[in-house]
PDB file of N, CA and C in Angstrom:
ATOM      1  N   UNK A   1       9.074 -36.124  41.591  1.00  0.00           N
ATOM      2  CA  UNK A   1       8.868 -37.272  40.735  1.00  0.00           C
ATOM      3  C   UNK A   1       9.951 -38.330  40.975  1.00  0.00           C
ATOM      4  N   UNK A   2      10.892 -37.498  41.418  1.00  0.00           N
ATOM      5  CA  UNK A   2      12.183 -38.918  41.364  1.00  0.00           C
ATOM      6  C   UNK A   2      12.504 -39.778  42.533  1.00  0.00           C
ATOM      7  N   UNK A   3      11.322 -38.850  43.643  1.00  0.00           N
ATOM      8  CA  UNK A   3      11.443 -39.276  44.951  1.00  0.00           C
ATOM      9  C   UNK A   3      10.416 -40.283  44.696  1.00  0.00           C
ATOM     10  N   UNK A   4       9.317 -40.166  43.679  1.00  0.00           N
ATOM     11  CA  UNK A   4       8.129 -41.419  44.420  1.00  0.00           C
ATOM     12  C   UNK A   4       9.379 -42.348  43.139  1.00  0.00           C
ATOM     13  N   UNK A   5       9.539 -42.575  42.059  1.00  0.00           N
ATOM     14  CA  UNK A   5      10.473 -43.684  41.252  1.00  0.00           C
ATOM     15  C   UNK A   5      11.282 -44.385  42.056  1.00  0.00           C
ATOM     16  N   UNK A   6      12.145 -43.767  43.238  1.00  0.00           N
ATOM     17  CA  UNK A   6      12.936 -44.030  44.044  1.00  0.00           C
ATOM     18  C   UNK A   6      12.100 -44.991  45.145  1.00  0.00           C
ATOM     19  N   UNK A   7      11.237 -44.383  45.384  1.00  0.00           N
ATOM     20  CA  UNK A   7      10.781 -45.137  46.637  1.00  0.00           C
ATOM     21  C   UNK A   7       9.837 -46.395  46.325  1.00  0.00           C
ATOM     22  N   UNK A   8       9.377 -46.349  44.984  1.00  0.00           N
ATOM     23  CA  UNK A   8       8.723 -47.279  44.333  1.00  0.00           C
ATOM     24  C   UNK A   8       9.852 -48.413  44.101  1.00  0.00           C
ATOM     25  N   UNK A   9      11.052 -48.506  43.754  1.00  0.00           N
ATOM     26  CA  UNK A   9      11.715 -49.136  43.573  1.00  0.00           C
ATOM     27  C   UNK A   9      12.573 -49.968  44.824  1.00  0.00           C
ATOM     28  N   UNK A  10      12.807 -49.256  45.747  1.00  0.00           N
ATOM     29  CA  UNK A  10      13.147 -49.294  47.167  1.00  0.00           C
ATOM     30  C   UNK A  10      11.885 -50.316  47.707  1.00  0.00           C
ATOM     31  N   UNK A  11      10.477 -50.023  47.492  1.00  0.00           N
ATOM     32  CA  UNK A  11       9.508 -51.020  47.788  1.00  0.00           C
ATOM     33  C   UNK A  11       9.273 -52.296  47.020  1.00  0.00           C
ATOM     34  N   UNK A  12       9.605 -52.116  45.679  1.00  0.00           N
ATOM     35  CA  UNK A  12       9.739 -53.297  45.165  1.00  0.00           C
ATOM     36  C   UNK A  12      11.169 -54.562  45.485  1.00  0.00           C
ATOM     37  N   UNK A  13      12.042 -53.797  46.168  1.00  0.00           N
ATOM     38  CA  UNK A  13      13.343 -54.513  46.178  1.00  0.00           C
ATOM     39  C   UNK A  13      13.155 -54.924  47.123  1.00  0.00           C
ATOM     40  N   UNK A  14      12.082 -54.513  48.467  1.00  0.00           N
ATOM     41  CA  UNK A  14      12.442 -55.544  49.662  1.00  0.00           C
ATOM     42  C   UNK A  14      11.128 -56.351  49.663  1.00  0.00           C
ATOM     43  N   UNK A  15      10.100 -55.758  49.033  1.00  0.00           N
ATOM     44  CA  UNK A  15       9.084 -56.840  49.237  1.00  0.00           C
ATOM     45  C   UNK A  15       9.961 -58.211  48.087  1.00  0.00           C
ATOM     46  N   UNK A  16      10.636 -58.202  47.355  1.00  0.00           N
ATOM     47  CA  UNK A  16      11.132 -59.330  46.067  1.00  0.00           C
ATOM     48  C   UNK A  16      12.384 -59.838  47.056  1.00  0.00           C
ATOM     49  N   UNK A  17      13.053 -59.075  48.302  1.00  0.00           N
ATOM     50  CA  UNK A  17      13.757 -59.733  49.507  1.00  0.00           C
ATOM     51  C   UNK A  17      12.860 -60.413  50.625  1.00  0.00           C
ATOM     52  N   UNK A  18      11.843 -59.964  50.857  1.00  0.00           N
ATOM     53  CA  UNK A  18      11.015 -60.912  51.538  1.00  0.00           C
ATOM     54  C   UNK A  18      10.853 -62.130  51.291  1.00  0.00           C
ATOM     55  N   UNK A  19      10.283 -62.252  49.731  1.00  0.00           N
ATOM     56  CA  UNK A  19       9.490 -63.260  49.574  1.00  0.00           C
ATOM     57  C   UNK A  19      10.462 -64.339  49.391  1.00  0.00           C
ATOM     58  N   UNK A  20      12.530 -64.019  48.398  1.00  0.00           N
ATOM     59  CA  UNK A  20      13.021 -64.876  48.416  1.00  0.00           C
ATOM     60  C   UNK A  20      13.575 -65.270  49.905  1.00  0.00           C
ATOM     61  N   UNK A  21      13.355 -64.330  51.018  1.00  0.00           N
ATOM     62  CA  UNK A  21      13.804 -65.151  52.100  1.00  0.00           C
ATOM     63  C   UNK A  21      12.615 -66.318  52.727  1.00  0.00           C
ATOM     64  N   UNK A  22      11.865 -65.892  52.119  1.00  0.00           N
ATOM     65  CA  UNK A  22      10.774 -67.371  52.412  1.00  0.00           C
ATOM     66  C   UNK A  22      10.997 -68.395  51.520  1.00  0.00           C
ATOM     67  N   UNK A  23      11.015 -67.938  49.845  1.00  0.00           N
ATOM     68  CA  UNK A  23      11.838 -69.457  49.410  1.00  0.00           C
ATOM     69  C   UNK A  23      12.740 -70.271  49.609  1.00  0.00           C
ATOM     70  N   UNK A  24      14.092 -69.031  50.233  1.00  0.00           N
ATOM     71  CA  UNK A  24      15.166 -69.905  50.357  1.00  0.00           C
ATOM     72  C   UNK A  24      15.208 -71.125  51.865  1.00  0.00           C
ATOM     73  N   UNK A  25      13.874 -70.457  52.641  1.00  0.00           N
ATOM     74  CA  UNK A  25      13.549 -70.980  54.063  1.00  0.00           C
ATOM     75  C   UNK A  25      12.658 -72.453  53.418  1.00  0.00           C
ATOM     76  N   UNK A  26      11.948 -72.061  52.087  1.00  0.00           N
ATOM     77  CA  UNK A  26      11.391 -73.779  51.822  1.00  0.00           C
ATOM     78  C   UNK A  26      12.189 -74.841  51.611  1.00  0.00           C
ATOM     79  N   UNK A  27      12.990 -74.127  50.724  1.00  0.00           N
ATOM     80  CA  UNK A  27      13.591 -75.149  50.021  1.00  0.00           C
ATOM     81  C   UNK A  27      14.850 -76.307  50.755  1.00  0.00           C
ATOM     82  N   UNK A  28      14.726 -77.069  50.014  1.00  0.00           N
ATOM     83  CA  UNK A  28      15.334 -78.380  50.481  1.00  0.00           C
ATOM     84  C   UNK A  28      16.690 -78.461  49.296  1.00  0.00           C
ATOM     85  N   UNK A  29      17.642 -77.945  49.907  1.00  0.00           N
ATOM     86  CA  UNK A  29      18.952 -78.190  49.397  1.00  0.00           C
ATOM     87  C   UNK A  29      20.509 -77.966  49.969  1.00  0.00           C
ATOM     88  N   UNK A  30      21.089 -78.266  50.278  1.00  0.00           N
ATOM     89  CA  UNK A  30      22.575 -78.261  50.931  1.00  0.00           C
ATOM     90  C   UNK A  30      23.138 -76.752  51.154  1.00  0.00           C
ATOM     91  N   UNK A  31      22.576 -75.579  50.005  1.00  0.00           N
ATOM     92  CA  UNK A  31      22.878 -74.267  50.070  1.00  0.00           C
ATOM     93  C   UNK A  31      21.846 -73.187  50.541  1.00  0.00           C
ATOM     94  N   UNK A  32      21.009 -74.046  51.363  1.00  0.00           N
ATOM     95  CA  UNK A  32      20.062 -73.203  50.960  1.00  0.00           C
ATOM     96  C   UNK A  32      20.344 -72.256  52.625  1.00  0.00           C
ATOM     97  N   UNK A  33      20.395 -73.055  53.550  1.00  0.00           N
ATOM     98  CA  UNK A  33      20.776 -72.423  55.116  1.00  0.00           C
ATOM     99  C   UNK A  33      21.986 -70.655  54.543  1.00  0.00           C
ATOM    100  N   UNK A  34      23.172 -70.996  53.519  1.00  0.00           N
ATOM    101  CA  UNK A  34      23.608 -69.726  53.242  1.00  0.00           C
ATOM    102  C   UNK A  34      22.760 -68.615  52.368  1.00  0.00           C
ATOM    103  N   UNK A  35      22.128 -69.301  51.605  1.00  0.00           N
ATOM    104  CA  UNK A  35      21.221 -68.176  50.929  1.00  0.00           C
ATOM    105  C   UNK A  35      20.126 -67.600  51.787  1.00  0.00           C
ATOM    106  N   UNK A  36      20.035 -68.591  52.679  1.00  0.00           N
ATOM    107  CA  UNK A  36      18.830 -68.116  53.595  1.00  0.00           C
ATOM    108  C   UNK A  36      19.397 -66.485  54.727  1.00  0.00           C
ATOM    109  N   UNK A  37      20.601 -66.955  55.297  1.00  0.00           N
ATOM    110  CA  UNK A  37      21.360 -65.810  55.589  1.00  0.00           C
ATOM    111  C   UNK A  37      21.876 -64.684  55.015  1.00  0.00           C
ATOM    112  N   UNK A  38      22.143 -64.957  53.610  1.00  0.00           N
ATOM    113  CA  UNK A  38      22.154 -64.082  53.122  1.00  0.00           C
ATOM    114  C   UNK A  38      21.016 -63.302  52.278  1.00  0.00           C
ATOM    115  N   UNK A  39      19.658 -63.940  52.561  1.00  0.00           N
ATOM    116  CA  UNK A  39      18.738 -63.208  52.361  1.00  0.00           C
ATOM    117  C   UNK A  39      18.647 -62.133  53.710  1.00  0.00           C
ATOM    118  N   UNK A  40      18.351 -62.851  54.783  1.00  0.00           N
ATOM    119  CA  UNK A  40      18.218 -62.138  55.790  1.00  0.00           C
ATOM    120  C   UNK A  40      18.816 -60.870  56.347  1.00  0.00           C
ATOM    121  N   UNK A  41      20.481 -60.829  55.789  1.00  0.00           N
ATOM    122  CA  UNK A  41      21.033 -60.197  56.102  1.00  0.00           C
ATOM    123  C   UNK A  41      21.068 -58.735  55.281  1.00  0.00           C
ATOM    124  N   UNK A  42      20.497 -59.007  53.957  1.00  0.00           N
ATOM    125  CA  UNK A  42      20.171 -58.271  52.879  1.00  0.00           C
ATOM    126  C   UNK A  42      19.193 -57.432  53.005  1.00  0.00           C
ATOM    127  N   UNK A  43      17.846 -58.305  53.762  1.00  0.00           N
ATOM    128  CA  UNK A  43      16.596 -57.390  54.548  1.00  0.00           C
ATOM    129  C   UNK A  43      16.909 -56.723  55.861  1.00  0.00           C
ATOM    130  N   UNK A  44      18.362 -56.544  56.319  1.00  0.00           N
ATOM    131  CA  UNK A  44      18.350 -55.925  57.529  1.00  0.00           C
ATOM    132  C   UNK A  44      19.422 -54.863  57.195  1.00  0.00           C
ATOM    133  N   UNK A  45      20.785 -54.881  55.828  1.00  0.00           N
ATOM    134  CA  UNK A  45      20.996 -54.025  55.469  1.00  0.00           C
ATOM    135  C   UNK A  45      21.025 -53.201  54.394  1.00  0.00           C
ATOM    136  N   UNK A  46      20.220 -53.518  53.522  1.00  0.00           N
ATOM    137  CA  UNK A  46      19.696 -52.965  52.546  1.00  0.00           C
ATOM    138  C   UNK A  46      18.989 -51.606  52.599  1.00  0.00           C
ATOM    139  N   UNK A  47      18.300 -51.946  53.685  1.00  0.00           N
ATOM    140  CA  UNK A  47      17.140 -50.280  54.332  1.00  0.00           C
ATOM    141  C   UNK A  47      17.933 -49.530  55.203  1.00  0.00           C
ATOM    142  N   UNK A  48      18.831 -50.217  55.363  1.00  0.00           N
ATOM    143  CA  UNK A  48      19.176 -49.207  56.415  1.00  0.00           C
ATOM    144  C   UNK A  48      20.623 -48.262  56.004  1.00  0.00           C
ATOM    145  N   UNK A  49      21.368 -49.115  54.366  1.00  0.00           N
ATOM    146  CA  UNK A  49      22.348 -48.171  53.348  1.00  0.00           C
ATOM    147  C   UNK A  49      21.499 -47.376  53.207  1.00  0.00           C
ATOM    148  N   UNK A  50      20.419 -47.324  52.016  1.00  0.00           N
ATOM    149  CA  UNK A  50      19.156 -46.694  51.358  1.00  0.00           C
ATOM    150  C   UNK A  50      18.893 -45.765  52.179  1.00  0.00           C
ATOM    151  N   UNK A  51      18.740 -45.486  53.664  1.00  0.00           N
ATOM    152  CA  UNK A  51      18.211 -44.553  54.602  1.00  0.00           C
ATOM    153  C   UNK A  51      19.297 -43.761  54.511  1.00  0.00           C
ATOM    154  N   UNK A  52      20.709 -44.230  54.805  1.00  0.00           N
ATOM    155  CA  UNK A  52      22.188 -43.535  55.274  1.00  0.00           C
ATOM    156  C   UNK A  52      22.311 -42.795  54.004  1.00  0.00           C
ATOM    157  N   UNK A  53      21.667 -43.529  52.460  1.00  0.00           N
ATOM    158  CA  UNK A  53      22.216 -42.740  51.467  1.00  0.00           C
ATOM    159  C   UNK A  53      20.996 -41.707  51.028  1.00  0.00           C
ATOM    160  N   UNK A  54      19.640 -41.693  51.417  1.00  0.00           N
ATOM    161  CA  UNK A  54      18.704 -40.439  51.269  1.00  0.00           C
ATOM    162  C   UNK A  54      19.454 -39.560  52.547  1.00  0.00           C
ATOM    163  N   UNK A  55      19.647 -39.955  53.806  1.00  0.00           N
ATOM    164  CA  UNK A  55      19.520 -38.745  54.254  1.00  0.00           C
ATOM    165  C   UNK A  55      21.503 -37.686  53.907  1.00  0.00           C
ATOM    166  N   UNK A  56      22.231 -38.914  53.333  1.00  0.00           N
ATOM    167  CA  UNK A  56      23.017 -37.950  52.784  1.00  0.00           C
ATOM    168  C   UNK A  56      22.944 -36.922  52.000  1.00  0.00           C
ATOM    169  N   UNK A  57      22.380 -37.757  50.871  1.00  0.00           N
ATOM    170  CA  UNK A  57      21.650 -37.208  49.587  1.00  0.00           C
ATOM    171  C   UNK A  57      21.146 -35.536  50.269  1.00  0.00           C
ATOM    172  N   UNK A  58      20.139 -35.629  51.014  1.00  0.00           N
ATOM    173  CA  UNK A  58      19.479 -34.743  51.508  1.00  0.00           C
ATOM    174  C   UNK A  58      20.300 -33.335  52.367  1.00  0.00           C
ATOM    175  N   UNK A  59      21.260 -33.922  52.857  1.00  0.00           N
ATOM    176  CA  UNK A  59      21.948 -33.202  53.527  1.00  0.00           C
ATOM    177  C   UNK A  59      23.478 -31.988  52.681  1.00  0.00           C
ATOM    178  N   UNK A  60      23.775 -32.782  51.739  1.00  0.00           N
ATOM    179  CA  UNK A  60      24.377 -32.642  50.718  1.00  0.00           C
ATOM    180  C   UNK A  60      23.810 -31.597  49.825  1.00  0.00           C
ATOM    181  N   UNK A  61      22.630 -31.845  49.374  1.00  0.00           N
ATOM    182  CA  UNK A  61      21.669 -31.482  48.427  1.00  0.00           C
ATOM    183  C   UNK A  61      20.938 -30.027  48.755  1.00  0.00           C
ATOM    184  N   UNK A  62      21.101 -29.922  50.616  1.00  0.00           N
ATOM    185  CA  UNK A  62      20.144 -29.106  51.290  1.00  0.00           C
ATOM    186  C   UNK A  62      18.764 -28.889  50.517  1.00  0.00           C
ATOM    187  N   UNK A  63      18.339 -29.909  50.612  1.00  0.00           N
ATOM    188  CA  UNK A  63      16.266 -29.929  50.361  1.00  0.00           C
ATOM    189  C   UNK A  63      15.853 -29.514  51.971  1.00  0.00           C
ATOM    190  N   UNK A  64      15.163 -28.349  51.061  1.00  0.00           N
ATOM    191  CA  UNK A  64      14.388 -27.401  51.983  1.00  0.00           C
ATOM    192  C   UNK A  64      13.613 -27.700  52.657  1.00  0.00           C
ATOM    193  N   UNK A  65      12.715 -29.000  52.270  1.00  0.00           N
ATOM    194  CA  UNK A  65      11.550 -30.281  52.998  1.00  0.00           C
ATOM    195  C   UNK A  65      12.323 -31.330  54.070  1.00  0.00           C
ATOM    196  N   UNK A  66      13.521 -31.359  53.942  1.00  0.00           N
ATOM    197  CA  UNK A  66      14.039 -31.908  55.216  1.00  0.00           C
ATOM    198  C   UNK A  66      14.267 -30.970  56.050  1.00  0.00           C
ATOM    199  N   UNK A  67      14.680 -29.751  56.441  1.00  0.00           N
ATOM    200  CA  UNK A  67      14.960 -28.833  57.209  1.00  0.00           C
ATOM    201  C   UNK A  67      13.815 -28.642  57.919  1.00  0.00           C
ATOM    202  N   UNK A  68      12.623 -28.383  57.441  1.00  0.00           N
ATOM    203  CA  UNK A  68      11.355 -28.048  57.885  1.00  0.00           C
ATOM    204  C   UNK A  68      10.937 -29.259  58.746  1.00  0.00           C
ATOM    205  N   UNK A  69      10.990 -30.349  58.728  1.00  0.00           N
ATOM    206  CA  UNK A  69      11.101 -31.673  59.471  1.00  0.00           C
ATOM    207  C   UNK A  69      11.871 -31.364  60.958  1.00  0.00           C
ATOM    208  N   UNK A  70      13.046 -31.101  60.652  1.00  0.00           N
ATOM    209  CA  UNK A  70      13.932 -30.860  62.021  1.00  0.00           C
ATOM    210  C   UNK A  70      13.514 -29.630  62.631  1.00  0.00           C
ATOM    211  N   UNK A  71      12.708 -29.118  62.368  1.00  0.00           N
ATOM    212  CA  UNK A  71      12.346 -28.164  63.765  1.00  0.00           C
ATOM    213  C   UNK A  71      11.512 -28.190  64.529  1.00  0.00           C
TER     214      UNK A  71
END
C-alpha cells in the first residue's frame, strides 16, 4: 500500500514539474530563463534522488521482491 501512495505521489510531482517547466518556458519576464533552469534541472534530478533513495530503502530494508529481480 505504501509503495502505490509513494509512487502516486512521485507521479504527481513530476507530471506538476513538467507542466511548470512549460510555463516558466511561456512566460515573458526577466526571471523567467532562471526558473526555467531550475525547472529543468529539478526534472532531471528529482527521479533520479527518488530512484537512489527506493533502491536504498530497499537494500537496507532487504525486501524480498527486490532480490527476486536480481537473479
Amino acid at each position: 500500500m505504501i509503495k502505490r501512495v509513494f509512487s502516486l505521489i512521485i507521479a504527481v510531482l513530476l507530471i506538476s514539474m513538467y507542466v511548470l517547466t512549460l510555463v516558466f518556458g511561456l512566460m515573458q519576464n526577466p526571471v523567467t530563463t532562471k526558473l526555467l533552469v531550475a525547472s529543468v534541472s529539478a526534472t532531471i534530478l528529482v527521479p533520479v534522488v527518488l530512484y537512489a533513495y527506493q533502491r536504498i530503502y530497499s537494500i537496507v530494508k532487504g525486501d524480498p521482491d527486490d532480490k527476486e529481480n536480481e537473479k
